[in-house]
N, C-alpha and C. Protein backbone atom coordinates (compact mmCIF):
# COMPACT_ATOMS: atom_id res chain seq x y z
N UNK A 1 -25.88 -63.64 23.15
CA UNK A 1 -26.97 -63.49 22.21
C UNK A 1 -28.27 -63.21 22.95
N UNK A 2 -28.64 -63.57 24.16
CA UNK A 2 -29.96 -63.91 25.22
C UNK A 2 -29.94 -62.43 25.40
N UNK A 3 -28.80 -62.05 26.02
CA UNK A 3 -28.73 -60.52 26.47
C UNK A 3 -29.48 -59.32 25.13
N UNK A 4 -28.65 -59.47 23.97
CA UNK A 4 -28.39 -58.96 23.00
C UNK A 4 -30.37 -58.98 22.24
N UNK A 5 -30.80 -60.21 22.76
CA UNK A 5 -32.06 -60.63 22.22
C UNK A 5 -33.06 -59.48 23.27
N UNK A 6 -32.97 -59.53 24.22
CA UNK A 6 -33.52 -59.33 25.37
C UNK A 6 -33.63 -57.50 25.25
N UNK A 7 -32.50 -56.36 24.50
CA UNK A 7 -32.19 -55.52 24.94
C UNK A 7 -33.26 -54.90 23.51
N UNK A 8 -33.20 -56.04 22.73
CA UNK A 8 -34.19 -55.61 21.33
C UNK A 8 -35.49 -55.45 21.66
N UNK A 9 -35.77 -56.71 22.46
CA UNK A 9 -37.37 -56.31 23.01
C UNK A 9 -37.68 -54.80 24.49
N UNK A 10 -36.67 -54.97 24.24
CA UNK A 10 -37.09 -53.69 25.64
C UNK A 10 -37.27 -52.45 24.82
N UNK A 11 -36.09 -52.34 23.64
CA UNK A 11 -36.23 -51.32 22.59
C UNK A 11 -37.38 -51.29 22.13
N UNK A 12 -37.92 -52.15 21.88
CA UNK A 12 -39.50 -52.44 20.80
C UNK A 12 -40.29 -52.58 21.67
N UNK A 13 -40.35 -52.61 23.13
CA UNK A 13 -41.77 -52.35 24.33
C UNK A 13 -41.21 -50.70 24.44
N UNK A 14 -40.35 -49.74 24.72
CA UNK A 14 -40.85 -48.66 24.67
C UNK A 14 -41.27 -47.98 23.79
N UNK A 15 -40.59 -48.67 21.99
CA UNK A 15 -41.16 -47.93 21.12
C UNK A 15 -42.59 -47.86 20.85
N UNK A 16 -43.35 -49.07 21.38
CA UNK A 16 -44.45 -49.41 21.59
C UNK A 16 -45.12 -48.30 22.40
N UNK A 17 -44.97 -48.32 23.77
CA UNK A 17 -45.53 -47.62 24.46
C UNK A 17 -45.31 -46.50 24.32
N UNK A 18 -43.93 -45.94 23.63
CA UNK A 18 -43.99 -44.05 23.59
C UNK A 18 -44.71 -43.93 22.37
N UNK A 19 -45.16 -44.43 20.98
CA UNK A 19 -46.06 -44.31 19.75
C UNK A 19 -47.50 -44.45 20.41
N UNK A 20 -47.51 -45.83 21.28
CA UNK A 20 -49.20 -45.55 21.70
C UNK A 20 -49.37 -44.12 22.77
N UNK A 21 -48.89 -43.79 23.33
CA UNK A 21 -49.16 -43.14 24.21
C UNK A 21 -48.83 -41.54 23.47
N UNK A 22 -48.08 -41.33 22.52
CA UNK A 22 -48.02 -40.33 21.71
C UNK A 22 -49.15 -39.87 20.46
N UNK A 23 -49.52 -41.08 20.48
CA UNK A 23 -51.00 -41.15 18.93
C UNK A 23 -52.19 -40.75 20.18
N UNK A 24 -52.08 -40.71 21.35
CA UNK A 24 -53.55 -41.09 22.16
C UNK A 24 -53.43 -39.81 22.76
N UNK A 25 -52.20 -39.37 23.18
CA UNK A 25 -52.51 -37.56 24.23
C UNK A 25 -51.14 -36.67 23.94
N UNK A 26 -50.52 -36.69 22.48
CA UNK A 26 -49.65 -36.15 22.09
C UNK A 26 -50.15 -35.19 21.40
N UNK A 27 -49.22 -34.33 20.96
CA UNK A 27 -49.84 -32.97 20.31
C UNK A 27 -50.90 -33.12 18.93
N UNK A 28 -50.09 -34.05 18.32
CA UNK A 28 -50.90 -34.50 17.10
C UNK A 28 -52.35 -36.20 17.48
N UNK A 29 -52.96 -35.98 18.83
CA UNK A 29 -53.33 -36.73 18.88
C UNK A 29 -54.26 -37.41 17.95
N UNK A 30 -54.79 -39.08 18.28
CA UNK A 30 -55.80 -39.50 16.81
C UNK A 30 -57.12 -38.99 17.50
N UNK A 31 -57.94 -38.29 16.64
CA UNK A 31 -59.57 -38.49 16.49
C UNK A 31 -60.74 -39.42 17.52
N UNK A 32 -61.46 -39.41 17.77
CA UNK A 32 -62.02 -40.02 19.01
C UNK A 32 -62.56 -41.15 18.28
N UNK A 33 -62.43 -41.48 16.76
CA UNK A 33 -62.77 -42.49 16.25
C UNK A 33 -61.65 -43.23 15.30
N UNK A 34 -61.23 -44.37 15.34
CA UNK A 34 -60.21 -44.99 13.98
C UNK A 34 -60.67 -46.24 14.14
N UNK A 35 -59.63 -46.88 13.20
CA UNK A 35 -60.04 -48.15 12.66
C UNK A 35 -59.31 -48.86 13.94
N UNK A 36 -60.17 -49.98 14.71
CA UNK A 36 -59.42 -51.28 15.44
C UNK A 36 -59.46 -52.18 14.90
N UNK A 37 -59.81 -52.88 14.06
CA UNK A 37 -59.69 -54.23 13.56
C UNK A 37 -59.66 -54.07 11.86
N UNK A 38 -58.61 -55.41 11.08
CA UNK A 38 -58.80 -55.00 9.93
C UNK A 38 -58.92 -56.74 9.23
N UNK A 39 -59.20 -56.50 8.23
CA UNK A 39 -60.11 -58.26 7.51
C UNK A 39 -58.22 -58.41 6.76
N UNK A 40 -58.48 -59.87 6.41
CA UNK A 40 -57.02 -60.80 5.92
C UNK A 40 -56.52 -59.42 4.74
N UNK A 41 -57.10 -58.88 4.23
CA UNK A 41 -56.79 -58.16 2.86
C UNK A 41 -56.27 -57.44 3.62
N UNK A 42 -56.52 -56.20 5.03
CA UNK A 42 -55.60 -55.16 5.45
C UNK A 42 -56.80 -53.89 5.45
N UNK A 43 -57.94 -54.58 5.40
CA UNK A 43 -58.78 -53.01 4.94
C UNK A 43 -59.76 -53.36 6.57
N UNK A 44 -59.80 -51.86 7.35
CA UNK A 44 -60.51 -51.82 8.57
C UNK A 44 -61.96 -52.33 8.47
N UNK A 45 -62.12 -53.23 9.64
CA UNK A 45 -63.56 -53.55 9.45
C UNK A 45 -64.14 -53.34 10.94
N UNK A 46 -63.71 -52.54 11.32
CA UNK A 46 -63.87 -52.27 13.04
C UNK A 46 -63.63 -50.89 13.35
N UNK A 47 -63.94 -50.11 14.26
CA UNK A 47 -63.94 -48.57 14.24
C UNK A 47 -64.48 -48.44 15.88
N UNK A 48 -63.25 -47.62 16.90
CA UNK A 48 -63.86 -47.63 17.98
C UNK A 48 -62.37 -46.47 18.41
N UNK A 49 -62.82 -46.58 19.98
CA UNK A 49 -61.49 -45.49 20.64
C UNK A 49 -60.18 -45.65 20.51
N UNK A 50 -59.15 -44.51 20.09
CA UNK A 50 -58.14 -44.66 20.58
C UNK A 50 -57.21 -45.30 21.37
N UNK A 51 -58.31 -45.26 22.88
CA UNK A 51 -57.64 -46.12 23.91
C UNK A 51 -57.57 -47.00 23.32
N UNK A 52 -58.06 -47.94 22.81
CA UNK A 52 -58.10 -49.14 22.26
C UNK A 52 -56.74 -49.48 21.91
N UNK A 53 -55.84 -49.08 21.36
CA UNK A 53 -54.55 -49.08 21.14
C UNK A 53 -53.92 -49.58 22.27
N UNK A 54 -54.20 -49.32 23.27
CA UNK A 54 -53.41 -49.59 24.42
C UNK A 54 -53.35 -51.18 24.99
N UNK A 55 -53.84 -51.78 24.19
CA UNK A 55 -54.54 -53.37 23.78
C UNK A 55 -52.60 -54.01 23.64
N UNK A 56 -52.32 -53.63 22.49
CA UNK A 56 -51.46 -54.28 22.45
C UNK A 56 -49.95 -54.02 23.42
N UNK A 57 -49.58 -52.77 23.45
CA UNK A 57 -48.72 -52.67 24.74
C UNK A 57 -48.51 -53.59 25.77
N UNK A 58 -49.64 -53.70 26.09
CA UNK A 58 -50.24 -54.48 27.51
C UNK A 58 -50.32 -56.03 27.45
N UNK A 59 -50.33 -56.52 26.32
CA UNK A 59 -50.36 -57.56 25.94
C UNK A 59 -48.88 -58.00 25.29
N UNK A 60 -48.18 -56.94 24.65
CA UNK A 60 -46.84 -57.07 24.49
C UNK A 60 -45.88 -57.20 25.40
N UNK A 61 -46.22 -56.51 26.79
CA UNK A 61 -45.55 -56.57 28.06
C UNK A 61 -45.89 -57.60 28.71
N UNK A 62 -47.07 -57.69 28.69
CA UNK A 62 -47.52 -59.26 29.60
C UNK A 62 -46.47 -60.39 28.92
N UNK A 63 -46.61 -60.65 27.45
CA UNK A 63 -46.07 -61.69 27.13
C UNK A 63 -44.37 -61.68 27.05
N UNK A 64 -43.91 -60.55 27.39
CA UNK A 64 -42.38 -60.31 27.16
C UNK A 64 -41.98 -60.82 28.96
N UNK A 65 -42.74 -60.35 29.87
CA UNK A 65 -42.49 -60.84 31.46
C UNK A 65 -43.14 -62.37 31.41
N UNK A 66 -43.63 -63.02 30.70
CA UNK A 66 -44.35 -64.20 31.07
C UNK A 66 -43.31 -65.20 30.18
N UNK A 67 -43.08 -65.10 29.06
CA UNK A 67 -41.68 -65.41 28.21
C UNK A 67 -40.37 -65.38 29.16
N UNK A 68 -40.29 -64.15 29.61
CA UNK A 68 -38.65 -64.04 30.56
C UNK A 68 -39.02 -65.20 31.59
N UNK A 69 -40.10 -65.30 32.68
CA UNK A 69 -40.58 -65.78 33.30
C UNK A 69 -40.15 -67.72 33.00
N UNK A 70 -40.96 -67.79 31.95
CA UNK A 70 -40.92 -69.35 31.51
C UNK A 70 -39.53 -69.62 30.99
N UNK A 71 -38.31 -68.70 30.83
CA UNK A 71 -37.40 -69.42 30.13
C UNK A 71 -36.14 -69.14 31.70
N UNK A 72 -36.81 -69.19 32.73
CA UNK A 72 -35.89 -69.38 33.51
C UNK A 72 -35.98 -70.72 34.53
N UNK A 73 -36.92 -71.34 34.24
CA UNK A 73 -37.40 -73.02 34.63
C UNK A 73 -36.85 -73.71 33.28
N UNK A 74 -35.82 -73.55 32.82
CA UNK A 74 -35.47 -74.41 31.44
C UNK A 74 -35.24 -76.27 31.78
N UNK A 75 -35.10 -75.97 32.84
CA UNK A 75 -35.17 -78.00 33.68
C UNK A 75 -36.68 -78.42 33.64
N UNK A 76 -37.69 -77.85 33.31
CA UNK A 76 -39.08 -77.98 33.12
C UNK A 76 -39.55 -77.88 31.35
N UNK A 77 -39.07 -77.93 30.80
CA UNK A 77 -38.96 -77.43 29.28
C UNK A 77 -39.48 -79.10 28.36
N UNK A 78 -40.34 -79.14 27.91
CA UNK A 78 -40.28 -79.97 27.59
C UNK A 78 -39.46 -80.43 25.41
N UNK A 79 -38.54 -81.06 25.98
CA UNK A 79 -37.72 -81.14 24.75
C UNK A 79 -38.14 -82.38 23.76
N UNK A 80 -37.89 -81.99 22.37
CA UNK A 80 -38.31 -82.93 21.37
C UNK A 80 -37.71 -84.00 21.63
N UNK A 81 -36.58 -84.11 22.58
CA UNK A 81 -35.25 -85.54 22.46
C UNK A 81 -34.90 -85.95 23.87
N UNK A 82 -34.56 -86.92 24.24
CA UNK A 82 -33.94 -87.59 25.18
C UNK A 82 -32.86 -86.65 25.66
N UNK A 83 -33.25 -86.47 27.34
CA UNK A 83 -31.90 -85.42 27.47
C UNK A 83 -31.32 -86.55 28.06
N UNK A 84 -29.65 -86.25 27.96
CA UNK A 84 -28.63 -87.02 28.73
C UNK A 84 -27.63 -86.03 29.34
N UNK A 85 -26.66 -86.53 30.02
CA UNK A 85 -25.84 -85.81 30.71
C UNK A 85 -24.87 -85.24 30.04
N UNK A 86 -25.13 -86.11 28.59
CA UNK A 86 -23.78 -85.32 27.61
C UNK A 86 -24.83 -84.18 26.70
N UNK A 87 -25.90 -84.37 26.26
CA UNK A 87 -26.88 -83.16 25.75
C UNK A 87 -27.38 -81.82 26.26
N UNK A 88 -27.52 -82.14 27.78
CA UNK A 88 -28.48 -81.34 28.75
C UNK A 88 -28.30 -80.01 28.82
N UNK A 89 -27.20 -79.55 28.80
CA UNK A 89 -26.38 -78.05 28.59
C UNK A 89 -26.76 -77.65 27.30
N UNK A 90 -26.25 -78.29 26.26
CA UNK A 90 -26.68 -77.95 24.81
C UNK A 90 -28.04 -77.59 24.42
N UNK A 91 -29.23 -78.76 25.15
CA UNK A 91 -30.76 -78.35 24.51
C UNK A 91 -31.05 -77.40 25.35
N UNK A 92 -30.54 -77.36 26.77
CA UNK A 92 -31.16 -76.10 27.47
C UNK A 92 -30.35 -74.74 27.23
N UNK A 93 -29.29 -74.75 26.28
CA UNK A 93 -29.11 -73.85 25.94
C UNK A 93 -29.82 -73.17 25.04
N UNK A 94 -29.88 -73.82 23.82
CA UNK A 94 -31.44 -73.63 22.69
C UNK A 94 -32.46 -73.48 22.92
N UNK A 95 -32.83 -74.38 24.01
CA UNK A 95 -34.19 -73.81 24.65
C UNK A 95 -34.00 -72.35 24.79
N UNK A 96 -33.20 -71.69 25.73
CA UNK A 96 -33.48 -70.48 26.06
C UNK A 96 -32.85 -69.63 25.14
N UNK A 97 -32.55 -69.57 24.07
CA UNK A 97 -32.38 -68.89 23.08
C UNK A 97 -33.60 -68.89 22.18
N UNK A 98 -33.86 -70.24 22.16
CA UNK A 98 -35.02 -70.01 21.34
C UNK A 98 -36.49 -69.24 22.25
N UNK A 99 -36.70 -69.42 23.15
CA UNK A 99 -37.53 -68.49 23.85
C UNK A 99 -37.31 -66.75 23.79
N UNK A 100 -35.94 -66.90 24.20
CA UNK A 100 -35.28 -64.97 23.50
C UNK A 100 -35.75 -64.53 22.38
N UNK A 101 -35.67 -65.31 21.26
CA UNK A 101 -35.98 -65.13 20.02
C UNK A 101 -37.54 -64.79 19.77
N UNK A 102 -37.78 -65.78 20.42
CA UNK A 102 -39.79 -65.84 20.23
C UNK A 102 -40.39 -64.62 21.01
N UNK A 103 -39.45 -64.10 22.69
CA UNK A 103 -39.46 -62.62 23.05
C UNK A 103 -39.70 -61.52 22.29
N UNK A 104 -38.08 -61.44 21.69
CA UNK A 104 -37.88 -60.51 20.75
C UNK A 104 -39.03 -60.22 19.54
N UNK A 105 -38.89 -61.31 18.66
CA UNK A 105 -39.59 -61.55 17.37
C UNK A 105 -41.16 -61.05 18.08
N UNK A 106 -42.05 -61.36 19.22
CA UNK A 106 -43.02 -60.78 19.48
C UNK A 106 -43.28 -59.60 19.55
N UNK A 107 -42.80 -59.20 20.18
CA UNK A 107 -42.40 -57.66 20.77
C UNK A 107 -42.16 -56.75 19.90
N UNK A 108 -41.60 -57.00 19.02
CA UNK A 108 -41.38 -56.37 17.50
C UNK A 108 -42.45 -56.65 16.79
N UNK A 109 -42.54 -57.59 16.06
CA UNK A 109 -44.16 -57.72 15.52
C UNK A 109 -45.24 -56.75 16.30
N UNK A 110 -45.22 -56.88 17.54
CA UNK A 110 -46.29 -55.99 18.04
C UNK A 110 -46.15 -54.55 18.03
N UNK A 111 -44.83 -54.54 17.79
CA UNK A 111 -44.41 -52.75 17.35
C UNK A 111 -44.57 -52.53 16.39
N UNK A 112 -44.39 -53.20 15.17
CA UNK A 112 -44.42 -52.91 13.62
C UNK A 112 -45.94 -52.94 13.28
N UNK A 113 -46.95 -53.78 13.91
CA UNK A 113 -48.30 -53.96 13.94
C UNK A 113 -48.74 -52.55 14.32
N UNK A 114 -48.47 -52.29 15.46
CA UNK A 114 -49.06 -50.62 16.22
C UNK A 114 -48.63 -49.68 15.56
N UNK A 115 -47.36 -49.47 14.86
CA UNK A 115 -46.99 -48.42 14.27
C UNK A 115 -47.83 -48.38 12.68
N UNK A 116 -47.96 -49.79 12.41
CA UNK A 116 -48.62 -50.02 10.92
C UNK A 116 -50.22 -49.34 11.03
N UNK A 117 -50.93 -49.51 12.10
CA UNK A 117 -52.13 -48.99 12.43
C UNK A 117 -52.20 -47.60 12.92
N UNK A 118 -51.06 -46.67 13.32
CA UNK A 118 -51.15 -45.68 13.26
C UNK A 118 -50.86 -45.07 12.39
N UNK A 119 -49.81 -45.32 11.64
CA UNK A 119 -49.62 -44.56 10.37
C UNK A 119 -51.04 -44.99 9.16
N UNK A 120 -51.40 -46.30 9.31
CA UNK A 120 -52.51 -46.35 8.31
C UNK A 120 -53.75 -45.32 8.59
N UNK A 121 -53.79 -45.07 10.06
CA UNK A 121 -55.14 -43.79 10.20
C UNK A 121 -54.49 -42.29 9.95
N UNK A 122 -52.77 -42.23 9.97
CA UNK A 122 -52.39 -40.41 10.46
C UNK A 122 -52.37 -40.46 8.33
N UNK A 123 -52.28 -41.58 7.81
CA UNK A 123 -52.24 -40.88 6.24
C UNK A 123 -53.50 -40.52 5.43
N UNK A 124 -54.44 -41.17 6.84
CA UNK A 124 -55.92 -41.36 5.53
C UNK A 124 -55.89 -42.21 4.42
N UNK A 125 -55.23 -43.57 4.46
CA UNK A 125 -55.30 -44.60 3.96
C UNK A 125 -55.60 -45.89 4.86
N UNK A 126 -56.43 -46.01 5.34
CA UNK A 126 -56.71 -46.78 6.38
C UNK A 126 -56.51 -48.42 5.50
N UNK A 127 -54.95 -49.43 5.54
CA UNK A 127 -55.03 -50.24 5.57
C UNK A 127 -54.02 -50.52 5.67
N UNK A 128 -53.65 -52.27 6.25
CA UNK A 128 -51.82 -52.74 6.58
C UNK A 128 -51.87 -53.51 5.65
N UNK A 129 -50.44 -53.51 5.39
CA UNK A 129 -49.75 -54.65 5.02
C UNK A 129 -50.25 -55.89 4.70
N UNK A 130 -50.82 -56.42 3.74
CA UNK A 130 -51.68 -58.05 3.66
C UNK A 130 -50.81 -59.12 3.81
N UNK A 131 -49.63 -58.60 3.83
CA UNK A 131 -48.57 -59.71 4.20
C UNK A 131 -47.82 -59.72 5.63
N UNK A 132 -48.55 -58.91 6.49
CA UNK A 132 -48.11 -58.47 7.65
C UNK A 132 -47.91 -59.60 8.72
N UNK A 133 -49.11 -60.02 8.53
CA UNK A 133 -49.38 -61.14 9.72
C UNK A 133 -49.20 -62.57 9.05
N UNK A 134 -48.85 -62.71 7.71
CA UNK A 134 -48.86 -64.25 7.62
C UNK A 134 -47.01 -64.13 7.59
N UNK A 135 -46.15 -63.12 7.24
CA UNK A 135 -44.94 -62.99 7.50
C UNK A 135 -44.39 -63.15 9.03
N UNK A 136 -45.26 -62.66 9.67
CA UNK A 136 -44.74 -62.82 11.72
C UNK A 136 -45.06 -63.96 11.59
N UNK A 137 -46.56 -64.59 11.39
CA UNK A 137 -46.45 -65.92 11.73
C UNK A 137 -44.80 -67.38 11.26
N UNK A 138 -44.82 -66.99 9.99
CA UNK A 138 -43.36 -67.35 8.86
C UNK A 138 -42.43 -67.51 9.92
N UNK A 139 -42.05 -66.43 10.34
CA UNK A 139 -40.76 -66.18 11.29
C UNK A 139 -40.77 -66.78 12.57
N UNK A 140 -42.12 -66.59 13.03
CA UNK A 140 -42.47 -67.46 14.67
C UNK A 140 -41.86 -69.19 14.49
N UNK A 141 -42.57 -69.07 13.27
CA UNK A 141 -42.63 -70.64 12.82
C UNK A 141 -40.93 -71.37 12.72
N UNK A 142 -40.50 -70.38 11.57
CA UNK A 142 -38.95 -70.64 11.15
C UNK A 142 -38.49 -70.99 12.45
N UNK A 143 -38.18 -69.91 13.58
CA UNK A 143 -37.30 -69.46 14.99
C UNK A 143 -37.85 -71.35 15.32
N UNK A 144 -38.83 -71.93 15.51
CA UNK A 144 -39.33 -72.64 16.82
C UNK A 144 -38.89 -74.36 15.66
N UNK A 145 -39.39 -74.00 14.91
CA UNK A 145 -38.14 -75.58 13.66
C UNK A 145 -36.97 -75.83 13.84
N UNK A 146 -36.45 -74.19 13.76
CA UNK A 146 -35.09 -74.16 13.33
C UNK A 146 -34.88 -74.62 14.77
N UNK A 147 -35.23 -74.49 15.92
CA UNK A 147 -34.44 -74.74 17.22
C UNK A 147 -34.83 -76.31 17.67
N UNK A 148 -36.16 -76.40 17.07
CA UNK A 148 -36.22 -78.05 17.45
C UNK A 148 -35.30 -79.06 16.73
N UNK A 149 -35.03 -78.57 15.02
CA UNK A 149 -34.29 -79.13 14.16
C UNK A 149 -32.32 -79.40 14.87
N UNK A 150 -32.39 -77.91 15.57
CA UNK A 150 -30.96 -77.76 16.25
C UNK A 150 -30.94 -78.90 17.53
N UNK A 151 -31.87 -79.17 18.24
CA UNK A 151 -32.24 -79.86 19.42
C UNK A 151 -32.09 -81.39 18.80
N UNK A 152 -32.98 -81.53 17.56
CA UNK A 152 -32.95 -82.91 17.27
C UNK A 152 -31.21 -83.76 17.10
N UNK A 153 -30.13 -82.35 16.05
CA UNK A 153 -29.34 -82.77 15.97
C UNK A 153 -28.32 -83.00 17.15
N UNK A 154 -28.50 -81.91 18.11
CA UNK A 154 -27.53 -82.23 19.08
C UNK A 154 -28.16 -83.63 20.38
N UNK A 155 -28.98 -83.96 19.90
CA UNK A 155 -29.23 -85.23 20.28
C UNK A 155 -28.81 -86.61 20.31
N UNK A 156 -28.36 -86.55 18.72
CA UNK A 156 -27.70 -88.02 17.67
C UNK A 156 -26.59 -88.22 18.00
N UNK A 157 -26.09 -89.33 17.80
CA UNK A 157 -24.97 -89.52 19.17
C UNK A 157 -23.97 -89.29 17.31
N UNK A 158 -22.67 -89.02 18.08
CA UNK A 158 -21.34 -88.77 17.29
C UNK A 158 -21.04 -89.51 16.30
């Protein structure tokens, strides 16, 4: 599943980087002006360069190597439960699944975000999704319960 998690975010960091880098010096490039920032409703309240785009890439990659990074010290992890010698395999298995997940699920969000902001300037409807960002947050949330909830149970003795 780690693998399988892992091969999604690499998919969703180049789709990332070939859309930014295609909206910025591709044939159909954007305008030397669009919208960067937009208010809770989805409507732009910010207006600056292109480059600017390149914001999230960079920040999508940082956190996809800094994620891989932290989920390979899983003996440093700090867990909701008492590890024992009969648990220890089990929560550090969840641990690092659940870190894959929180990978993935980023990395994507940050693709569906960049693609949502370019297509909102290439239609001349400049606005996202108002349910965009409280839905990623939803899912961040679900992934990191659902694995502490999994952690709590494989804790309780038989």
């Amino acid at each position: 599943m780690r693998k399988f998690l892992i091969a999604i975010s690499v998919i969703a960091l180049c789709f990332l980087w070939t859309i930014t880098i295609h909206a910025i010096t591709g044939p159909n490039a954007l305008p030397s002006r669009i919208p960067t920032h937009f208010d809770l409703a989805g409507n732009p309240n910010a207006w600056g360069s292109p480059k600017g785009l390149f914001l999230l890439p960079i920040l999508a990659t940082f956190i996809f190597f800094l994620i891989g990074l932290i989920s390979r010290r899983k003996e440093s992890f700090n867990y909701p439960v008492r590890i024992t010698p009969l648990n220890r395999e089990r929560l550090q298995n969840l641990a690092v699944q659940m870190t894959a997940f929180l990978q993935a699920e980023t990395v994507c969000i940050f693709a569906i975000l960049q693609y949502a902001i370019i297509s909102s300037f290439r239609s001349g409807h400049f606005s996202l999704p108002p349910a965009l960002i409280p839905i990623a947050v939803v899912i961040i949330l679900a992934t990191t319960i659902g694995h502490i909830i999994a952690m709590r149970r494989t804790a309780r003795p038989a």
